[in-house]
Structures are given as structure tokens and as C-alpha cells.
C-alpha atoms as a PDB file:
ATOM      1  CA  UNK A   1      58.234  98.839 117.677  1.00  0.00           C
ATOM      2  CA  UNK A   2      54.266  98.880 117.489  1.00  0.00           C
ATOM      3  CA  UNK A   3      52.828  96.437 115.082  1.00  0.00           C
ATOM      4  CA  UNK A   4      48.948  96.978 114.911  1.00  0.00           C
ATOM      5  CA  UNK A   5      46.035  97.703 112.141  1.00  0.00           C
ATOM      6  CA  UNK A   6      45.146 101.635 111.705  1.00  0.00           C
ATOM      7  CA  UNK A   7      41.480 100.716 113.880  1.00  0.00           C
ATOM      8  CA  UNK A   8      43.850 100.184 117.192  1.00  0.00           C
ATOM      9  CA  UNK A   9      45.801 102.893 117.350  1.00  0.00           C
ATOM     10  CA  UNK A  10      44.014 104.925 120.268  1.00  0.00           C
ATOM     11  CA  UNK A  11      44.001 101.531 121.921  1.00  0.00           C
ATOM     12  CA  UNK A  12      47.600 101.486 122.228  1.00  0.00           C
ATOM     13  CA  UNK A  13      48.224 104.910 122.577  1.00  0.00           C
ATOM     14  CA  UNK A  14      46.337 104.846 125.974  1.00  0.00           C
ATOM     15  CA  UNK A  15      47.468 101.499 126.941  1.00  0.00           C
ATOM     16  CA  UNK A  16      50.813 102.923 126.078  1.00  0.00           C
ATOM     17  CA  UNK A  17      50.717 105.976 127.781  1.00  0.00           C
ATOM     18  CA  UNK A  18      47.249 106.957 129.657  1.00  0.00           C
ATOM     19  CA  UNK A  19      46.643 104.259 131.729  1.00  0.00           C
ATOM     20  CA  UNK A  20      46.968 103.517 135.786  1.00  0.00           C
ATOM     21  CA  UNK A  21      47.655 100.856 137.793  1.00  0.00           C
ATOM     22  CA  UNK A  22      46.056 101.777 140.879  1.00  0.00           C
ATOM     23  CA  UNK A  23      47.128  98.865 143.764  1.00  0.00           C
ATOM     24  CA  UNK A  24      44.244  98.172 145.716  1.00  0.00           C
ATOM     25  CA  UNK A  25      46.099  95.087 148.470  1.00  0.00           C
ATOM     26  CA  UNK A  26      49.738  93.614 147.656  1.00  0.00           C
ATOM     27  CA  UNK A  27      49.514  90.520 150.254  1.00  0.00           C
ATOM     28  CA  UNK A  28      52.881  88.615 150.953  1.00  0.00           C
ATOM     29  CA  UNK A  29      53.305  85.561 152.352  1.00  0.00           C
ATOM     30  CA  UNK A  30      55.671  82.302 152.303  1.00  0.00           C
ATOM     31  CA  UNK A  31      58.719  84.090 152.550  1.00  0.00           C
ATOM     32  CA  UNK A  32      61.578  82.039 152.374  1.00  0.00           C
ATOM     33  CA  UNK A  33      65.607  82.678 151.667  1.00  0.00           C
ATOM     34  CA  UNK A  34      64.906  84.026 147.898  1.00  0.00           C
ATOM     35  CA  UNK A  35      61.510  84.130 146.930  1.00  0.00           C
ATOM     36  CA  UNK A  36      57.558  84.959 148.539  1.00  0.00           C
ATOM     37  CA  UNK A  37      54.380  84.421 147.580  1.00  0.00           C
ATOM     38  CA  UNK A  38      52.282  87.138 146.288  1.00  0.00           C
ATOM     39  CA  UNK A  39      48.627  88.472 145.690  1.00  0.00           C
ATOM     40  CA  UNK A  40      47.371  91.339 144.359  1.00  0.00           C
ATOM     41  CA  UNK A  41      44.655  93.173 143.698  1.00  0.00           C
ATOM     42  CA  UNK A  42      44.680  96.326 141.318  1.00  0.00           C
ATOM     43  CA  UNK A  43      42.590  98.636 139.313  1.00  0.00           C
ATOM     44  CA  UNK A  44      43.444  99.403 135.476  1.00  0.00           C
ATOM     45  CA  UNK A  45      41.640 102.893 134.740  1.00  0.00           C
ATOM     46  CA  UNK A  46      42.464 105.206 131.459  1.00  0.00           C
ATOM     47  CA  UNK A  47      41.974 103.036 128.818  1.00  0.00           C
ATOM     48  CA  UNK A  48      40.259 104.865 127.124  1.00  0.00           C
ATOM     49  CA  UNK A  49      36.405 104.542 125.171  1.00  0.00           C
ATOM     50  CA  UNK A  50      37.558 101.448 123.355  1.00  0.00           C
ATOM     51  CA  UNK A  51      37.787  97.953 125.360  1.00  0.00           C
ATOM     52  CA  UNK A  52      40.244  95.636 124.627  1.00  0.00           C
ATOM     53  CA  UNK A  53      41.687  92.189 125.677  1.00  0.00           C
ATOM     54  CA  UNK A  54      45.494  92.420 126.686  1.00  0.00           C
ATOM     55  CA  UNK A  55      46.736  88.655 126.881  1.00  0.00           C
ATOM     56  CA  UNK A  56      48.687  87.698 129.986  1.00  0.00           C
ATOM     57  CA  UNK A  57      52.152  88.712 130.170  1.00  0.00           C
ATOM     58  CA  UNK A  58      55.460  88.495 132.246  1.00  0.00           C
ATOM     59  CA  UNK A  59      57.276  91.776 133.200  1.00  0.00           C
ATOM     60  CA  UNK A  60      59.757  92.964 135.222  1.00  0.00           C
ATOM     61  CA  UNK A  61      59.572  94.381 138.632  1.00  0.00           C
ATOM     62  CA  UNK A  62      61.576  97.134 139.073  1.00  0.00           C
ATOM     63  CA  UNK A  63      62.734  99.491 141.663  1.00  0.00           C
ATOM     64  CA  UNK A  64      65.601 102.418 141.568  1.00  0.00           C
ATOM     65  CA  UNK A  65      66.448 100.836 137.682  1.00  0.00           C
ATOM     66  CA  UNK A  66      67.125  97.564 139.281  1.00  0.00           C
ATOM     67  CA  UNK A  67      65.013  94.440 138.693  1.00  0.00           C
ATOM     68  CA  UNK A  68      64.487  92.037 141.078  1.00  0.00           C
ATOM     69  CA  UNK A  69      62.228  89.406 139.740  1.00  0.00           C
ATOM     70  CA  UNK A  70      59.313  88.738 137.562  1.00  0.00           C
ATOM     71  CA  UNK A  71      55.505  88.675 137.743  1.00  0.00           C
ATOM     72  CA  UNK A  72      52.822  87.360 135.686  1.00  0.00           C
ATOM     73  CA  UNK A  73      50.029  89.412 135.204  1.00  0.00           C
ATOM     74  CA  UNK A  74      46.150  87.941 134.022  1.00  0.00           C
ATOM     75  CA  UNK A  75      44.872  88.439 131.289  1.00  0.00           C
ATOM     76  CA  UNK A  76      42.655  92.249 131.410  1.00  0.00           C
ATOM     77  CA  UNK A  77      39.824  93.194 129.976  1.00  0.00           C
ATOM     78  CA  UNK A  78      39.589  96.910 129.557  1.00  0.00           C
ATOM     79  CA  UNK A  79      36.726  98.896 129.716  1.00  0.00           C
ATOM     80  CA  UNK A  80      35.955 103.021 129.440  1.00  0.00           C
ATOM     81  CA  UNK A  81      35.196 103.041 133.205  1.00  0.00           C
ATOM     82  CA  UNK A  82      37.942 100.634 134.369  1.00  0.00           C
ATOM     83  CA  UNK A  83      38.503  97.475 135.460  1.00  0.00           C
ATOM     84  CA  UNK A  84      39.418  95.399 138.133  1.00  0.00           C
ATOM     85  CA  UNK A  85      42.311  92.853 138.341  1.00  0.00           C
ATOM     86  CA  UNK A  86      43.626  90.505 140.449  1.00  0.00           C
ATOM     87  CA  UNK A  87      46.102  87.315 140.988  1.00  0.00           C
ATOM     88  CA  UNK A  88      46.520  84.930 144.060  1.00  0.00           C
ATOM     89  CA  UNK A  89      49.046  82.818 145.522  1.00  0.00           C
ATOM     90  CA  UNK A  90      51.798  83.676 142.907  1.00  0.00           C
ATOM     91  CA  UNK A  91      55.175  82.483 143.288  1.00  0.00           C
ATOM     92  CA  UNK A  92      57.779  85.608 143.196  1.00  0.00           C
ATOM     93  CA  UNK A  93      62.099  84.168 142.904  1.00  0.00           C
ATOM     94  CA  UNK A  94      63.732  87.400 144.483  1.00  0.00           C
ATOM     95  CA  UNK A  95      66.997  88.119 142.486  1.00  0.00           C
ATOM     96  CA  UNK A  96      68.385  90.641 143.145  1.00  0.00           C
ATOM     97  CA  UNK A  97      68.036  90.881 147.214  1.00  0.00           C
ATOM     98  CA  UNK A  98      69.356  94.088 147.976  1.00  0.00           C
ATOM     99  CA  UNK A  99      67.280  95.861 146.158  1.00  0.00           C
ATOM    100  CA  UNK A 100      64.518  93.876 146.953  1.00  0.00           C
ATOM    101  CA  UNK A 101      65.355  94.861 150.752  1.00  0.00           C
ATOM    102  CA  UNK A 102      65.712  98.554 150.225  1.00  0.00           C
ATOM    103  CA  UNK A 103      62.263  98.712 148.516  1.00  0.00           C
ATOM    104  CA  UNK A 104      60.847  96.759 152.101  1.00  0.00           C
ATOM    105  CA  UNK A 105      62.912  99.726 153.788  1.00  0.00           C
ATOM    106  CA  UNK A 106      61.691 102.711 151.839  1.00  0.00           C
ATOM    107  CA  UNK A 107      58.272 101.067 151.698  1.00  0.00           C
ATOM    108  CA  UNK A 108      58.624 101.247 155.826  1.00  0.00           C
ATOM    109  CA  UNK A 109      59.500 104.993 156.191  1.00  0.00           C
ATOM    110  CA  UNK A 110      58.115 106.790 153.524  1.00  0.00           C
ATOM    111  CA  UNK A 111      54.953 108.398 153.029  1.00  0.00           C
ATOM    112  CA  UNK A 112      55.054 107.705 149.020  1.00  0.00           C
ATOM    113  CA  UNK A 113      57.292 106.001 146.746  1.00  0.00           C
ATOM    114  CA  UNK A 114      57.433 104.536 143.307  1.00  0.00           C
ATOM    115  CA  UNK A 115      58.671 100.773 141.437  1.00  0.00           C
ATOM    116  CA  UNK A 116      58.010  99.981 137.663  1.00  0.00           C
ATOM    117  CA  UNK A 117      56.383  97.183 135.761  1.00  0.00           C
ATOM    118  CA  UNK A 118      59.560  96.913 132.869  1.00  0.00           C
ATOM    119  CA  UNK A 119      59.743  94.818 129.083  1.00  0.00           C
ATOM    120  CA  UNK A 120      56.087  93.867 129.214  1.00  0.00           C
ATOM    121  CA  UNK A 121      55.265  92.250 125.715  1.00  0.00           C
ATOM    122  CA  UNK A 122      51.448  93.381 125.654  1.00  0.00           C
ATOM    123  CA  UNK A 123      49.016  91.356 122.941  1.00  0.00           C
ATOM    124  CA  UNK A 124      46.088  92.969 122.300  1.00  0.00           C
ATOM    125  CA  UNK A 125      42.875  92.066 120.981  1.00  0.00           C
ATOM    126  CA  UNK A 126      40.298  95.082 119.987  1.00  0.00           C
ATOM    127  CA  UNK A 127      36.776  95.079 118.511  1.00  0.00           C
ATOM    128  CA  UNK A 128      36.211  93.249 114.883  1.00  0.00           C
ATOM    129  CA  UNK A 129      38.779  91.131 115.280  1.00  0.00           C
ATOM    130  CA  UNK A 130      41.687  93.753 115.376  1.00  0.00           C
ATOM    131  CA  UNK A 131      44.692  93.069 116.775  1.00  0.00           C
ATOM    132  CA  UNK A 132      47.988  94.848 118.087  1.00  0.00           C
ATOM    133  CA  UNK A 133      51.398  94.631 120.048  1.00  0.00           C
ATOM    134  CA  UNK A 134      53.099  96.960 121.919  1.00  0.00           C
ATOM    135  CA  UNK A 135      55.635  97.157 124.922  1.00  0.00           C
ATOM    136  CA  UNK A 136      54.518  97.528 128.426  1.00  0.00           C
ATOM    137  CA  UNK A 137      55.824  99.626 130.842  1.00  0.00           C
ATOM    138  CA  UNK A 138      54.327 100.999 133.941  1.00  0.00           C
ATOM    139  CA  UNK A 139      54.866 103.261 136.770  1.00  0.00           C
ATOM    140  CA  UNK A 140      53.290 101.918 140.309  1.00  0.00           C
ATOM    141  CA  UNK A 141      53.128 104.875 142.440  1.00  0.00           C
ATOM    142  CA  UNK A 142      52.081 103.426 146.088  1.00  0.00           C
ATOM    143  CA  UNK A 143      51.957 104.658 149.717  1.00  0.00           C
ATOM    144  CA  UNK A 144      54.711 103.520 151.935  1.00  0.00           C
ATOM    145  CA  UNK A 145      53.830 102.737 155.970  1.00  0.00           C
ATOM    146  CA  UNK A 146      55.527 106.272 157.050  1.00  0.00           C
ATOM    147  CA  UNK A 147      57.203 104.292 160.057  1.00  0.00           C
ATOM    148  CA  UNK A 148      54.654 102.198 160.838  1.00  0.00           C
ATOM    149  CA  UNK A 149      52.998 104.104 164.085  1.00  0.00           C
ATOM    150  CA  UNK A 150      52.582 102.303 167.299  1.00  0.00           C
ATOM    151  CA  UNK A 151      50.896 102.720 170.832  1.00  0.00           C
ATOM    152  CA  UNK A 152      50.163 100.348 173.477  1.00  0.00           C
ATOM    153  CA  UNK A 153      46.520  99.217 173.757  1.00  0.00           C
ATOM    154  CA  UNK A 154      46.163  96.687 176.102  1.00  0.00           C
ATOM    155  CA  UNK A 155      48.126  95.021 178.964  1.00  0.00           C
ATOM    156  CA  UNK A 156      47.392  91.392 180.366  1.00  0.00           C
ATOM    157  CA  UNK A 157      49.272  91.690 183.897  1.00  0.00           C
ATOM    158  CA  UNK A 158      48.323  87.812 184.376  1.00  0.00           C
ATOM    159  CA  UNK A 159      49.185  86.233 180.952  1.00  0.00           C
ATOM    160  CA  UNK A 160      51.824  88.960 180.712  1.00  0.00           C
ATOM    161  CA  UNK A 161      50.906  90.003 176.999  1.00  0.00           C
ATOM    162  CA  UNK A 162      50.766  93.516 175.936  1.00  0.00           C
ATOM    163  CA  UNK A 163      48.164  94.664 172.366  1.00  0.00           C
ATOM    164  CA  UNK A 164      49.661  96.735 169.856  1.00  0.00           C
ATOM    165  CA  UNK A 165      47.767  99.196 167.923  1.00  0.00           C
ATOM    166  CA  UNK A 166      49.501  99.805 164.759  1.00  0.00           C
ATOM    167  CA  UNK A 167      48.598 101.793 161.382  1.00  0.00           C
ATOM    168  CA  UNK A 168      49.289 101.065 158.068  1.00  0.00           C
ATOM    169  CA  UNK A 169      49.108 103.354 155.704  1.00  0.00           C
ATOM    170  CA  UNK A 170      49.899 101.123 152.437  1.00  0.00           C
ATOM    171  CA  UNK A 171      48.241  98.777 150.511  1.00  0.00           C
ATOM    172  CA  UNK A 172      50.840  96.166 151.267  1.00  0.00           C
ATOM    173  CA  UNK A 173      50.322  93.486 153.681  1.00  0.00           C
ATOM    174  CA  UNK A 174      53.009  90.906 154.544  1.00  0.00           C
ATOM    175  CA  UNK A 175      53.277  88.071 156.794  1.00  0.00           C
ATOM    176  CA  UNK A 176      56.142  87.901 159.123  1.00  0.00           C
ATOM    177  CA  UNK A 177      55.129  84.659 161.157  1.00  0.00           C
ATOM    178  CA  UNK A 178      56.546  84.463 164.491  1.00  0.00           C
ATOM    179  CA  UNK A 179      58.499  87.525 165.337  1.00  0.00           C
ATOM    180  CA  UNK A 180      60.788  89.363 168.019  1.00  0.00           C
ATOM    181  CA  UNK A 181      60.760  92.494 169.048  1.00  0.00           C
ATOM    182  CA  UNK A 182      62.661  94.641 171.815  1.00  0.00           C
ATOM    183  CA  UNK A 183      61.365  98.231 173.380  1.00  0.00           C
ATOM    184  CA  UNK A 184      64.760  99.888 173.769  1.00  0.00           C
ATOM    185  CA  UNK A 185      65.251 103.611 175.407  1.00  0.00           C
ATOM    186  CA  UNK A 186      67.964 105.303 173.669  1.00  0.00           C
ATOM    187  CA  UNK A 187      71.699 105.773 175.786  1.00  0.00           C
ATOM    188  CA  UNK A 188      74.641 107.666 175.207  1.00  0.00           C
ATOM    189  CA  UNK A 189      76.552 108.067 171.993  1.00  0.00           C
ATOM    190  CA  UNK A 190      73.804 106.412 169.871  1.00  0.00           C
ATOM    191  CA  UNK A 191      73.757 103.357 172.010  1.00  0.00           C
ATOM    192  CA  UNK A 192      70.384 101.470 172.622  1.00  0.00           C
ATOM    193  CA  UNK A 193      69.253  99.920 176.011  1.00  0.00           C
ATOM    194  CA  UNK A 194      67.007  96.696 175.828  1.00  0.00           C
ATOM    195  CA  UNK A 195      64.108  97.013 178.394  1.00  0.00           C
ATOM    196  CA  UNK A 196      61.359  94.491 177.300  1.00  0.00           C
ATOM    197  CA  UNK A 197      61.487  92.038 174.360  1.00  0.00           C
ATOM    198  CA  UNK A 198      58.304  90.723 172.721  1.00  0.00           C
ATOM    199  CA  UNK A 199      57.479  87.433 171.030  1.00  0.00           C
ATOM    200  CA  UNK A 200      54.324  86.353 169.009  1.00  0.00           C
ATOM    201  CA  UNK A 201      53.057  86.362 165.381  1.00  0.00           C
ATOM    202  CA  UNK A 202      53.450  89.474 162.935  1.00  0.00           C
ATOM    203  CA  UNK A 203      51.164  90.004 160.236  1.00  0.00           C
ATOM    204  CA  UNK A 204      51.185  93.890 158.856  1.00  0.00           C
ATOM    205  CA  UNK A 205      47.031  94.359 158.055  1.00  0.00           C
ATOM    206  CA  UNK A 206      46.020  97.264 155.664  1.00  0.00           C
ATOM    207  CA  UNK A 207      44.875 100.353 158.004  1.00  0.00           C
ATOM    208  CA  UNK A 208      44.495  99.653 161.168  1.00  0.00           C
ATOM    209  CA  UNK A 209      45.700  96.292 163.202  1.00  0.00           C
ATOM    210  CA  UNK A 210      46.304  94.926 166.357  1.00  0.00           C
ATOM    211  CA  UNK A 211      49.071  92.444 167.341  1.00  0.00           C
ATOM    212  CA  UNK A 212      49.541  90.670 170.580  1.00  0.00           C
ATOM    213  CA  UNK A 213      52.774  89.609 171.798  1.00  0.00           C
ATOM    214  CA  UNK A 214      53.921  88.051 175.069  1.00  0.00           C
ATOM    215  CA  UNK A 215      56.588  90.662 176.722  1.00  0.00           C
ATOM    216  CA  UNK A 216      60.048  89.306 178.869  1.00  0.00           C
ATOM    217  CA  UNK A 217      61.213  92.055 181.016  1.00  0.00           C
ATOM    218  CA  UNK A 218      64.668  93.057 180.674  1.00  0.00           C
ATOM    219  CA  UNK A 219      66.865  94.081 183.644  1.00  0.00           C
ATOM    220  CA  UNK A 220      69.403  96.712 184.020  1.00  0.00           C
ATOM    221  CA  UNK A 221      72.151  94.147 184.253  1.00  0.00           C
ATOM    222  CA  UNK A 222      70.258  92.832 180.478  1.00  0.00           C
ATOM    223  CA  UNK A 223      68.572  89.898 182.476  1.00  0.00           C
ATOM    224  CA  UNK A 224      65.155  88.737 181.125  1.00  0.00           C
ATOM    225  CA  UNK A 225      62.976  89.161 184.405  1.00  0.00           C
ATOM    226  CA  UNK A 226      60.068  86.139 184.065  1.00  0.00           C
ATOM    227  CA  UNK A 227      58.765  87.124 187.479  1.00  0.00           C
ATOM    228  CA  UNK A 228      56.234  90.009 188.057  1.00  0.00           C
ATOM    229  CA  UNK A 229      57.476  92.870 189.688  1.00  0.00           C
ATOM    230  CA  UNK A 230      58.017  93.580 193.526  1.00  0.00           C
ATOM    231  CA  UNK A 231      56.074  95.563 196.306  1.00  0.00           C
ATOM    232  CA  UNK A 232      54.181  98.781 194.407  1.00  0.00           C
ATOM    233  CA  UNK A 233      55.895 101.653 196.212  1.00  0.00           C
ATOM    234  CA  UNK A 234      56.337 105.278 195.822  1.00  0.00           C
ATOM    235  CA  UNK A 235      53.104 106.281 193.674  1.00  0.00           C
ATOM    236  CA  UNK A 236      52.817 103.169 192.325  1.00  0.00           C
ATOM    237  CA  UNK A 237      56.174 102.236 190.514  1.00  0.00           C
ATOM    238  CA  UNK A 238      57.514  98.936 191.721  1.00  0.00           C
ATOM    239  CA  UNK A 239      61.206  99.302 192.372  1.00  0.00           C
ATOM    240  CA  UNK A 240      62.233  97.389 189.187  1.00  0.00           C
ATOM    241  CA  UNK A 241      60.665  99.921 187.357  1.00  0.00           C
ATOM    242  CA  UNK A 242      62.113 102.505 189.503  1.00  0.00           C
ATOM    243  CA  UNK A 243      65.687 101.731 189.286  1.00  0.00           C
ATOM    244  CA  UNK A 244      65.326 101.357 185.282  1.00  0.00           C
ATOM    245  CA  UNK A 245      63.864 104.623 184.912  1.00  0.00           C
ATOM    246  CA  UNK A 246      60.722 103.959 183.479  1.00  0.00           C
ATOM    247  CA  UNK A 247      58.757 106.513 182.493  1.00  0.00           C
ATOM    248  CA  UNK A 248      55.137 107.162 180.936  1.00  0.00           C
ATOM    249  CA  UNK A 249      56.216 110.151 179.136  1.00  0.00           C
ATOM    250  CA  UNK A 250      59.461 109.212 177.581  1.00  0.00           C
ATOM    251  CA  UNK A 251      59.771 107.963 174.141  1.00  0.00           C
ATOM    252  CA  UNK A 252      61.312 104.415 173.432  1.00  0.00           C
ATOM    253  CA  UNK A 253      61.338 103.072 170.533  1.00  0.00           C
ATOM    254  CA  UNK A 254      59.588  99.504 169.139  1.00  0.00           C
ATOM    255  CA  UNK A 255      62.412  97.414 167.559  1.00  0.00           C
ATOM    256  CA  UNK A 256      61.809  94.547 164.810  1.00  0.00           C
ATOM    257  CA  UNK A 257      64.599  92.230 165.785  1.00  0.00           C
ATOM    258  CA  UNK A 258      64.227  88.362 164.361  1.00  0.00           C
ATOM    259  CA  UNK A 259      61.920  85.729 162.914  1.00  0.00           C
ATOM    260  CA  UNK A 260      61.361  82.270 163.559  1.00  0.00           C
ATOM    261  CA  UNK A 261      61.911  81.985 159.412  1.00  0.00           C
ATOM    262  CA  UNK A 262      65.942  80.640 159.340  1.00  0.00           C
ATOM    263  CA  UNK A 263      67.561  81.575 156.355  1.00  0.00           C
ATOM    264  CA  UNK A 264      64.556  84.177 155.178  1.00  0.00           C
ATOM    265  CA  UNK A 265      64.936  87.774 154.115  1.00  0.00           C
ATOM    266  CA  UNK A 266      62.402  88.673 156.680  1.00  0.00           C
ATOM    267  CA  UNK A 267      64.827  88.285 158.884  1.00  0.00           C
ATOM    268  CA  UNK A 268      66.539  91.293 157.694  1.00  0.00           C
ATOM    269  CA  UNK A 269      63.079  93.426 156.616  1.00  0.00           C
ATOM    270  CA  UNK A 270      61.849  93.035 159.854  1.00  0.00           C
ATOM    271  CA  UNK A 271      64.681  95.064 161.447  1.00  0.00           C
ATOM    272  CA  UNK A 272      63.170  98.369 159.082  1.00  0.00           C
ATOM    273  CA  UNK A 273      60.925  98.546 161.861  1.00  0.00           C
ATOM    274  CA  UNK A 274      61.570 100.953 164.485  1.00  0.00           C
ATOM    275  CA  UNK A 275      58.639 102.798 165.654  1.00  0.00           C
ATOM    276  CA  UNK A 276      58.222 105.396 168.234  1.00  0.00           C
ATOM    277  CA  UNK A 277      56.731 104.552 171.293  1.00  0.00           C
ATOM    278  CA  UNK A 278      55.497 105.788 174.931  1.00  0.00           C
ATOM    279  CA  UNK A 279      55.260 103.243 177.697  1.00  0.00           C
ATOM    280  CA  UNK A 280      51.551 103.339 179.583  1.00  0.00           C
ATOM    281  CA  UNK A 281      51.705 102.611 183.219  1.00  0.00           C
ATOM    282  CA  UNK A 282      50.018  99.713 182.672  1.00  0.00           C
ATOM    283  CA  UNK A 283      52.995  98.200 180.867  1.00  0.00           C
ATOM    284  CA  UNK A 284      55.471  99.764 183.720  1.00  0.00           C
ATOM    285  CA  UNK A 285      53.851  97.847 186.244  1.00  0.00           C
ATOM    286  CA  UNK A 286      54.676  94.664 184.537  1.00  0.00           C
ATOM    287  CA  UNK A 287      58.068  95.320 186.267  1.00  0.00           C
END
């Protein structure tokens, strides 16, 4: 029920139902077992010609009608042509996981997808000393990472690294800390075979980002090969490579497998990521 003087009542009406949360950067980081840390950085636009103080206020984050936690959001100042918000370093307590995970999932593969701001208690404070109070609830329509693309940049024979170029397409950033990943090529009857696995920090930028990783070689017989390859033969494929079956224009695929983070629910949302990939000669030759 609205409670509010007769002055505020286009106020509320387009804090109630006009106004945007645009998400400029989500940033995620200490992830533990049930809970992350959190910054964000947002725009609040359709307020309408009247500015306003709305006091700070807990709601609920919500995704598919499930809540999984709660977030604090700052006091905002509204103004005709909008206004920018933003909170660092906040504590998030995940609790309901599940849900929690398929929102990291969806958030992986699709192009566009939507969670809710639920049972905000909003206080507002308009001009002349008016006040109001009304419930806040928001829709937070954000761009997922459509599958996260991949290619191969770079390829340190020597150091036996390999550069990632990935792209983003969200506004979400999150912080994986030291990760594994496997290339697989796909076998029979959905069955996956392990050809390289690579190790180093994960950090998903905004746009585009480049990761390095050190790369183990796998061997047909699933033995990681530390060793460089043998004798270039036969246009330039060493035999390893050869008798695996390598090949520059066949599609493998870039698996998320692990973290370093025991007991964290990264490592579960880093297995969302499987991303299409094509092998350069480059990083055949590590073989």
C-alpha cells in the first residue's frame, strides 16, 4: 500500500513503474562455498521531471521466481536526465544455490536474459519536504555471454603457454582465480576425448580479454605429454600430432573443468563453459 502526500504522486508512479535499471559492470569476486563479493555499477533513468531521494534499501534478488539472496542498494538521487549508481565490495550469502547456478549457466549461453530486484521497501524524500513509501520491484534485463567465443591468439613453443582471445558480451565480470581447462575433440556416442589441458588464472573481462594459460599435452593413451614433440615430418605435423589426428580445421571444443577454490561454487559455474574452438598449427606443433 502507498502512503505519500498528494505533491508525490508522479514521483512514485514513475519510480513505481517507469523507471530502468540499466547495469553498466556486475564485478564478482571472493567466491567461496555460499556467498561472493559483489560490485556494481548501474544507471537509474525514467524518473521522471521531479528528483527525489530514495533511502537505501535491501531487496531480493531474484531469478525464475526464486530468490537467492539479498543486496543492499545506496541511497539514489534521481534526476530528469538520470543518474548514476554504484556499490563496491559488497558481501552477497548465496541461498538458494541452484538457482544461483542456473542463472551463471543461462548467463553463459544466452544472448539475453532477465532476474528481478523483489520486496524493496523504497523511502522517498521529494521537494519541500514531501515524503512517500512505496514497494520496489524491478526487472534487470541484461546480456548473457552467448557461449563465451574463443580462438587461439598466441602460442609460446618455449614456455609452452598458449593466449586466449575471448569475448564477452555482458556486463558481468567474475573472477575465477586459478582455473583448469581441457580442449577435448568430440568421439563416438557423445563421448569426449581429452587432448590438451590448460592451467592459469581466469578472470571473465567485459568485451574483449585475453587469458594465458600454460597447456599439458594429452596422449592418446590419456597421458599428459611434458616433453615437446618429436621430429617435424610429413608437412610439418610431428608424429604425436599425427597419430592423434590433429587438425587445423576441425572444431574442438574449450572445456571449463576445476578451480583451485575447494569447496566453492565456481567449481561447478566454471564447467558452463564450453566454447567452440579450432586448433592453429601453431598449437599442433606443441605435440
Amino acid at each position: 500500500m502507498i502512503q505519500h502526500s498528494p505533491s508525490m504522486d508522479s514521483v512514485v508512479r514513475c519510480l513505481v513503474n517507469d523507471s530502468r535499471l540499466e547495469i553498466m559492470l556486475v564485478r564478482i569476486v571472493k567466491c567461496t562455498a555460499d556467498s561472493f563479493s559483489m560490485s556494481v555499477e548501474y544507471q537509474v533513468t525514467a524518473t521522471g521531471p521531479v528528483g527525489s531521494v530514495v533511502d537505501a534499501m535491501l531487496v531480493d534478488l531474484v531469478y525464475l521466481d526464486r530468490p537467492f539472496g539479498k543486496v543492499q542498494l545506496p541511497q539514489t538521487k534521481t534526476r530528469f536526465n538520470g543518474t548514476d549508481v554504484h556499490f563496491y565490495d559488497q558481501t552477497i550469502h548465496v541461498t538458494d544455490m541452484s538457482i544461483w547456478l542456473q542463472l551463471l549457466s543461462d548467463l553463459t549461453h544466452k544472448e539475453k536474459l532477465v532476474y528481478h530486484l523483489r520486496n524493496g521497501e523504497a523511502h522517498l524524500k521529494g521537494p519541500f519536504g514531501t515524503t512517500a513509501q512505496c514497494g520496489y520491484n524491478k526487472d534487470i534485463h541484461v546480456l548473457g555471454m552467448n557461449g563465451l567465443p574463443v580462438l587461439i591468439k598466441d602460442v609460446d613453443r618455449e614456455e609452452r603457454k598458449v593466449t586466449l582471445t575471448m569475448r564477452n558480451l555482458s556486463t558481468f565480470e567474475l573472477d575465477y582465480g586459478p582455473t583448469v581447462f581441457e580442449i577435448q575433440e568430440g568421439g563416438g556416442k557423445g563421448q569426449w576425448r581429452t587432448i590438451a589441458r590448460l592451467k592459469g588464472d581466469f578472470f571473465t573481462k567485459r568485451g574483449e580479454f585475453h587469458v594465458a594459460l600454460e597447456v599439458e599435452t594429452v596422449s592418446l593413451d590419456g597421458e599428459i605429454d611434458h616433453a615437446q614433440g618429436g621430429e617435424v615430418k610429413e608437412g610439418g605435423m610431428r608424429p604425436a600430432a599425427k597419430t592423434l589426428g590433429l587438425d587445423a580445421e576441425k572444431t574442438y571444443h574449450f572445456q571449463g573443468v576445476g578451480t583451485d577454490k575447494e569447496g566453492a561454487w565456481t567449481n561447478e559455474a566454471i564447467k558452463f563453459i564450453r566454447s567452440p574452438i579450432l586448433l592453429t598449427e601453431r598449437f599442433i606443433s606443441l605435440y
